[in-house]
PDB file of N, CA and C in Angstrom:
ATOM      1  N   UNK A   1     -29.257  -3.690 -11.954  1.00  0.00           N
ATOM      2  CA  UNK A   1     -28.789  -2.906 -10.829  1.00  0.00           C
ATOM      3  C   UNK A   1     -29.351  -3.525  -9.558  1.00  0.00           C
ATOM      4  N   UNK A   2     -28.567  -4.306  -8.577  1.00  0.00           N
ATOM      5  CA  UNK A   2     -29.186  -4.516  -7.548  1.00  0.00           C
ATOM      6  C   UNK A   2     -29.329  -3.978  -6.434  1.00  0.00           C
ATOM      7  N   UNK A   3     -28.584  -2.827  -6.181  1.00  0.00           N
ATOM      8  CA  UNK A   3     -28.521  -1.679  -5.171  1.00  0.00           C
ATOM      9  C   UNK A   3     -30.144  -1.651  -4.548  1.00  0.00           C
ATOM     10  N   UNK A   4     -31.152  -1.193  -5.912  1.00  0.00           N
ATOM     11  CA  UNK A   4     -32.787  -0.908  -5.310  1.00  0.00           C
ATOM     12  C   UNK A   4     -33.385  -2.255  -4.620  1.00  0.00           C
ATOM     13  N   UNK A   5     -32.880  -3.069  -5.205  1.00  0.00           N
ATOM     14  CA  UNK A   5     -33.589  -4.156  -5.041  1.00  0.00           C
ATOM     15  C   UNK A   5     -32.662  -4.299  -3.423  1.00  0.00           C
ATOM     16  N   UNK A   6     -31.729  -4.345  -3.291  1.00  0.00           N
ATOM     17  CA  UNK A   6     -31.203  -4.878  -2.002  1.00  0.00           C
ATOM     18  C   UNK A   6     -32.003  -3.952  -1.022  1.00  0.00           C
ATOM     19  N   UNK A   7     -31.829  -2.619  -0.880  1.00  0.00           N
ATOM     20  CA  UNK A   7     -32.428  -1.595  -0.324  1.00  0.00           C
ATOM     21  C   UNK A   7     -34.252  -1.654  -0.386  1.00  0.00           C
ATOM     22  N   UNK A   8     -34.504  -2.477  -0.911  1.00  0.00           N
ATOM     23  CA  UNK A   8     -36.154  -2.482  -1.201  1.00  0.00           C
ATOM     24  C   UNK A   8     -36.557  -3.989  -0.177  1.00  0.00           C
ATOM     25  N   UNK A   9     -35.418  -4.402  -0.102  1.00  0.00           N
ATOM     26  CA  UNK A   9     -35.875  -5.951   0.364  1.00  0.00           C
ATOM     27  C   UNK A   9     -34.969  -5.973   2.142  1.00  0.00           C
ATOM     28  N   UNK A  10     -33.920  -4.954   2.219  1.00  0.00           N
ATOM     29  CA  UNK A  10     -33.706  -5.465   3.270  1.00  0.00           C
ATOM     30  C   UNK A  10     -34.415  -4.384   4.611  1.00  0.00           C
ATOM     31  N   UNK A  11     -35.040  -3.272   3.869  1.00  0.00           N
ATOM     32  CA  UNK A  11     -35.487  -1.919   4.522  1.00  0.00           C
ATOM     33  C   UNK A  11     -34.183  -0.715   4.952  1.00  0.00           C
ATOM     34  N   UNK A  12     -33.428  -0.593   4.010  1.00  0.00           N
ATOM     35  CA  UNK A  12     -32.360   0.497   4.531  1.00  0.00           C
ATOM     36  C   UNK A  12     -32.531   0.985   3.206  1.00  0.00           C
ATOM     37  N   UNK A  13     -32.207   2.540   3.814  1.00  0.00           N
ATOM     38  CA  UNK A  13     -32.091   3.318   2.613  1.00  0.00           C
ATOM     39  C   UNK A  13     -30.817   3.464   1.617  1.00  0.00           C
ATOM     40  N   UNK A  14     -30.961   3.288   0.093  1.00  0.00           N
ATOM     41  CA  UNK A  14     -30.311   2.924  -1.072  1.00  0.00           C
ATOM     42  C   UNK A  14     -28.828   3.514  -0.579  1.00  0.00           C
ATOM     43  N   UNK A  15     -29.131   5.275  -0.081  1.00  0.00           N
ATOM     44  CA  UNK A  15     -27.717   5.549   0.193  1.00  0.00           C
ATOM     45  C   UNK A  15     -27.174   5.151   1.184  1.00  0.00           C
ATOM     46  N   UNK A  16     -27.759   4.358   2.503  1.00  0.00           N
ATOM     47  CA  UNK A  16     -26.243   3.520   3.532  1.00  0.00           C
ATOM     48  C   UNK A  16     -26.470   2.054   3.234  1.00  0.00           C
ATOM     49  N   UNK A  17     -27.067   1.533   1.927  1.00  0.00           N
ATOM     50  CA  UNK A  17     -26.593   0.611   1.316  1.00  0.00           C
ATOM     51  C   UNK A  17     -25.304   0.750   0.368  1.00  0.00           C
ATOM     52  N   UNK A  18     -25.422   1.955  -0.568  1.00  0.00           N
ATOM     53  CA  UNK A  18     -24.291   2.274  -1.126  1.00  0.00           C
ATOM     54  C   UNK A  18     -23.010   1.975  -0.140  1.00  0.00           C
ATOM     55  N   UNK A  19     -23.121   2.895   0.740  1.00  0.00           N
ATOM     56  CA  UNK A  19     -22.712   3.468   1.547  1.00  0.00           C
ATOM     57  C   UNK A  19     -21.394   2.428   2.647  1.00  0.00           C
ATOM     58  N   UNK A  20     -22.378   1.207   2.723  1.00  0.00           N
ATOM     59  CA  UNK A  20     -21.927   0.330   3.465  1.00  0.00           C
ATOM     60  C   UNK A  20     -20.876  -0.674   2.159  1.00  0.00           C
ATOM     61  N   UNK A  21     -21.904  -0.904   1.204  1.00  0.00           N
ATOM     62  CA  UNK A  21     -20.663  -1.795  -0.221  1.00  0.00           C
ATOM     63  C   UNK A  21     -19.610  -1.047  -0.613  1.00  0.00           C
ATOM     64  N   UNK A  22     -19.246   0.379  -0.362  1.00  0.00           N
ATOM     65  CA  UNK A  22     -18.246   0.866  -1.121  1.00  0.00           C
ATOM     66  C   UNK A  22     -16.839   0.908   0.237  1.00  0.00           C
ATOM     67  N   UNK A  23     -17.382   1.143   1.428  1.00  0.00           N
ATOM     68  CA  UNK A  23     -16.613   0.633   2.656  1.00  0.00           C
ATOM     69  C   UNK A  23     -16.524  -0.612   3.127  1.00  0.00           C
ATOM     70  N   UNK A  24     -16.838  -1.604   2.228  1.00  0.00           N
ATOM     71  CA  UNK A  24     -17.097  -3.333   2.917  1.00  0.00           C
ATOM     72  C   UNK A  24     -15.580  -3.837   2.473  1.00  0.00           C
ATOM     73  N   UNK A  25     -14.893  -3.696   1.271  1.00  0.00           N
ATOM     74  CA  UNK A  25     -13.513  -3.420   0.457  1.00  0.00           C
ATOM     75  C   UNK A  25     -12.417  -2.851   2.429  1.00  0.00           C
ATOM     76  N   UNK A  26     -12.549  -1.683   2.353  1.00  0.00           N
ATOM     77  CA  UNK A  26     -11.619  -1.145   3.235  1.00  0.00           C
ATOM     78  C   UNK A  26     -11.548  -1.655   4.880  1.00  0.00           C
ATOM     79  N   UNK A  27     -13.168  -1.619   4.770  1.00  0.00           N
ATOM     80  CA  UNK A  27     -13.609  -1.946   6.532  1.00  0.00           C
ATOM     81  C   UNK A  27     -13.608  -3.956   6.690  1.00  0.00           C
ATOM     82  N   UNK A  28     -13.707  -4.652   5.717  1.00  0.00           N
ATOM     83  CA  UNK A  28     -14.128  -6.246   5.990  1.00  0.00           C
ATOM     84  C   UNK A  28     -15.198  -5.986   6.452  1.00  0.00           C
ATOM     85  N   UNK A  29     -15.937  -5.055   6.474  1.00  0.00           N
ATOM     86  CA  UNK A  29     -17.605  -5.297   7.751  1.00  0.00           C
ATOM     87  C   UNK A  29     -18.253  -5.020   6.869  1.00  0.00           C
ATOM     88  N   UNK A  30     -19.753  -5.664   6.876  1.00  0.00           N
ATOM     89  CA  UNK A  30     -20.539  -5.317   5.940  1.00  0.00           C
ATOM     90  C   UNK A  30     -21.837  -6.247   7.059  1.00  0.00           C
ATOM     91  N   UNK A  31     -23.230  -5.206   7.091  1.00  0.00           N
ATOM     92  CA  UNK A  31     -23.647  -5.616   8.336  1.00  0.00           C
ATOM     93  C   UNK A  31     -24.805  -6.580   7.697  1.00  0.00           C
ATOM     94  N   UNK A  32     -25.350  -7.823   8.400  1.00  0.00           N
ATOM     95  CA  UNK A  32     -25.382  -8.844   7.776  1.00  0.00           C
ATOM     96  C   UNK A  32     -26.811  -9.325   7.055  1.00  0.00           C
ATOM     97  N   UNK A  33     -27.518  -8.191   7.150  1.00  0.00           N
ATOM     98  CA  UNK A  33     -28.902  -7.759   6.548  1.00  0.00           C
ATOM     99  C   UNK A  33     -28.522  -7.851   5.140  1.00  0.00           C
ATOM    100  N   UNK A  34     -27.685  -6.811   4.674  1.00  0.00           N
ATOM    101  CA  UNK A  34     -26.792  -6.581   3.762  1.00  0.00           C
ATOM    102  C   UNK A  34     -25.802  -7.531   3.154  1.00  0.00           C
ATOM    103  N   UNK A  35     -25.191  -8.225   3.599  1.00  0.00           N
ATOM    104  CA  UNK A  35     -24.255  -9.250   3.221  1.00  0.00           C
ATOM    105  C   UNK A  35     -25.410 -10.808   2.993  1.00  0.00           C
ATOM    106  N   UNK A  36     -26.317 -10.817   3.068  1.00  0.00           N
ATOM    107  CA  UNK A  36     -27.048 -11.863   2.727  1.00  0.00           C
ATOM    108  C   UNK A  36     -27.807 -11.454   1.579  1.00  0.00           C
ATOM    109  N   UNK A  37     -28.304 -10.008   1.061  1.00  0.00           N
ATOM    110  CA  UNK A  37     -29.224  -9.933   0.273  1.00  0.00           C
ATOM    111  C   UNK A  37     -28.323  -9.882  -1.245  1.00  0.00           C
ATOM    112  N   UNK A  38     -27.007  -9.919  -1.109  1.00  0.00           N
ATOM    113  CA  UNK A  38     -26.800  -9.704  -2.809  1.00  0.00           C
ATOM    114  C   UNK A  38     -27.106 -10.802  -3.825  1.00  0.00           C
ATOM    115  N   UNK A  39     -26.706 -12.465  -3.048  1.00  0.00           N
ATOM    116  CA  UNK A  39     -26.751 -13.029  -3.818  1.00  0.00           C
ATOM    117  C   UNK A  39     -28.458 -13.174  -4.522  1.00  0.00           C
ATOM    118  N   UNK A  40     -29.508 -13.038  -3.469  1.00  0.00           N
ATOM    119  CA  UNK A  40     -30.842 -12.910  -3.815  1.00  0.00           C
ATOM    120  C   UNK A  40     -30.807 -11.376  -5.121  1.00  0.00           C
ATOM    121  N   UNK A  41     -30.260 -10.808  -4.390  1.00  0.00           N
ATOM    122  CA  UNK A  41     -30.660  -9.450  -5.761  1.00  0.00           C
ATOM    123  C   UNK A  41     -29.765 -10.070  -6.983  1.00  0.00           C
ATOM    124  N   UNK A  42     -29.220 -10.763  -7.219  1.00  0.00           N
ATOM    125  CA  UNK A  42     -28.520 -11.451  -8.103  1.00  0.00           C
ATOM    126  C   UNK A  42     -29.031 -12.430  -9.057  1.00  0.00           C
ATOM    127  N   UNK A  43     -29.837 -13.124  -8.454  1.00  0.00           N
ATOM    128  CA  UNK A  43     -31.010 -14.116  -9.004  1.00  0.00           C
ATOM    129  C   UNK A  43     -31.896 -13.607  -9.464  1.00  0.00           C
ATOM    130  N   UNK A  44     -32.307 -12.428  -8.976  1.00  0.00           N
ATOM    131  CA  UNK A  44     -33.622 -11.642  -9.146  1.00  0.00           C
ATOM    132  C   UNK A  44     -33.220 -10.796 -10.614  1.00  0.00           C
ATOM    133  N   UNK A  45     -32.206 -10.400 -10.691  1.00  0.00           N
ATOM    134  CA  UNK A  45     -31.870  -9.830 -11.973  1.00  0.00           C
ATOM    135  C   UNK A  45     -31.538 -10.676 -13.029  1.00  0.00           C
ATOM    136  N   UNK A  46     -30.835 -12.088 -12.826  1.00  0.00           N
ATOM    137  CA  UNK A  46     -30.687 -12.820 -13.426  1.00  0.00           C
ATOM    138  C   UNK A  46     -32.433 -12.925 -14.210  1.00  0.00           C
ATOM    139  N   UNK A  47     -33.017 -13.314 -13.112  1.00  0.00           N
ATOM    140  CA  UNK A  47     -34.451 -14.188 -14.005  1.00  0.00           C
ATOM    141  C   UNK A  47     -35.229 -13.194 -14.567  1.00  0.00           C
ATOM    142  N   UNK A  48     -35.071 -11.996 -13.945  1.00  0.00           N
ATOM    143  CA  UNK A  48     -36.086 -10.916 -15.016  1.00  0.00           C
ATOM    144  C   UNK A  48     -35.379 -10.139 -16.132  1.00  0.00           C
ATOM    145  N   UNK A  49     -33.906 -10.525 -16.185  1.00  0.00           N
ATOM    146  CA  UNK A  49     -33.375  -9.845 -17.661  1.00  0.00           C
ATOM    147  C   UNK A  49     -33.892 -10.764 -18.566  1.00  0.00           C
ATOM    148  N   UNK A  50     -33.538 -10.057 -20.184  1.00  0.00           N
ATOM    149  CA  UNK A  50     -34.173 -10.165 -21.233  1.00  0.00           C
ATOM    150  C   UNK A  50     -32.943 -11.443 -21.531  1.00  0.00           C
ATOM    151  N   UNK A  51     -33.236 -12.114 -22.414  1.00  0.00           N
ATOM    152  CA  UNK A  51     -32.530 -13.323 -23.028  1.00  0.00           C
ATOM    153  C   UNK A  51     -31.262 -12.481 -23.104  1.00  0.00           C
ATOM    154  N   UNK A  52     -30.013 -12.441 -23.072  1.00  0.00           N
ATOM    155  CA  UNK A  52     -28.556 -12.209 -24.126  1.00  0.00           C
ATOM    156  C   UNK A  52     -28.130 -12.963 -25.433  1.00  0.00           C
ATOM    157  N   UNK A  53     -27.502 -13.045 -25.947  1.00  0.00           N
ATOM    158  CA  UNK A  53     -26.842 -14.065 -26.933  1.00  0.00           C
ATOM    159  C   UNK A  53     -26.535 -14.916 -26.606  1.00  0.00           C
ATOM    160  N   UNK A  54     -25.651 -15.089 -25.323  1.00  0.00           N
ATOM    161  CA  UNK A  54     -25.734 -16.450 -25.086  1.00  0.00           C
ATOM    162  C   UNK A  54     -26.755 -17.291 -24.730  1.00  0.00           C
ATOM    163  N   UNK A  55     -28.006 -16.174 -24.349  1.00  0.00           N
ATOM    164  CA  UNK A  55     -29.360 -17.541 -23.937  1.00  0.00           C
ATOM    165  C   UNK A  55     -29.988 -17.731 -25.646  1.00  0.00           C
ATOM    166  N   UNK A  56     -29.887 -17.058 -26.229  1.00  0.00           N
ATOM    167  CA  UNK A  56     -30.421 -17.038 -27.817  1.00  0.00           C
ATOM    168  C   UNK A  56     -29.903 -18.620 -28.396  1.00  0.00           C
ATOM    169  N   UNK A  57     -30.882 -19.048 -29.037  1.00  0.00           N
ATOM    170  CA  UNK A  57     -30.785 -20.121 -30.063  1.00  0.00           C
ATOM    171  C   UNK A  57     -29.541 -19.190 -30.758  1.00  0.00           C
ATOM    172  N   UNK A  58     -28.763 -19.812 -31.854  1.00  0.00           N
ATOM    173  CA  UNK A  58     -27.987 -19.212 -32.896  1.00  0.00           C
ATOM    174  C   UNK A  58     -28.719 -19.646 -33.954  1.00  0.00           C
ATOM    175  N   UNK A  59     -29.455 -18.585 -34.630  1.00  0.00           N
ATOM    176  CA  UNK A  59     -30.254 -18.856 -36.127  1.00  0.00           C
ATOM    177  C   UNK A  59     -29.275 -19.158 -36.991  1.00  0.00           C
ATOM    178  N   UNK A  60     -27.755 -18.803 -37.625  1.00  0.00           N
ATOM    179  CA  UNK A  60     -27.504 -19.046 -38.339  1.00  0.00           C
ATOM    180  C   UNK A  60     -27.182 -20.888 -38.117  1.00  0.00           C
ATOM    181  N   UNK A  61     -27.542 -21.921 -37.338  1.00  0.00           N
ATOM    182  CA  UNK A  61     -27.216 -22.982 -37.645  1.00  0.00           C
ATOM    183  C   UNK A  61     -28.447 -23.724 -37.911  1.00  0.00           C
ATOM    184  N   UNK A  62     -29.413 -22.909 -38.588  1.00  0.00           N
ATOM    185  CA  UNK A  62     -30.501 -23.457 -39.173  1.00  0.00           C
ATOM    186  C   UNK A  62     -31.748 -24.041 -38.950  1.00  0.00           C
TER     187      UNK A  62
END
C-alpha cells in the first residue's frame, strides 16, 4: 500500500492524498509533492515485500 508511505514522506495528510489520486483521473492535476512520490513509494514496497514465486528458485527443477 503506498498511500502511508506517500503521505508519511511527502507531509500531507493520507486523506488529501487519497483525495488528490482519486481526482488526478478527472482533474489532470495532481500537485507535484505528490506526483513525484509514487514512483519512490513503489520501490519502497517493491524492496521490502517478501519474495513471490516469481522471485522463488523453482524447487521442482532440482
Amino acid at each position: 500500500m503506498t498511500g502511508p508511505y506517500i503521505s508519511q514522506h511527502t507531509d500531507i495528510r493520507l486523506r488529501y492524498v487519497a483525495h488528490f489520486l482519486v481526482r488526478w483521473p478527472a482533474t489532470g492535476r495532481l500537485p507535484e509533492r505528490i506526483r513525484e512520490a509514487p514512483p519512490a513509494a513503489v520501490d519502497h514496497a517493491r524492496s521490502t515485500a517478501p519474495a513471490g514465486p516469481a522471485d522463488r528458485e523453482d524447487s521442482r527443477t532440482g
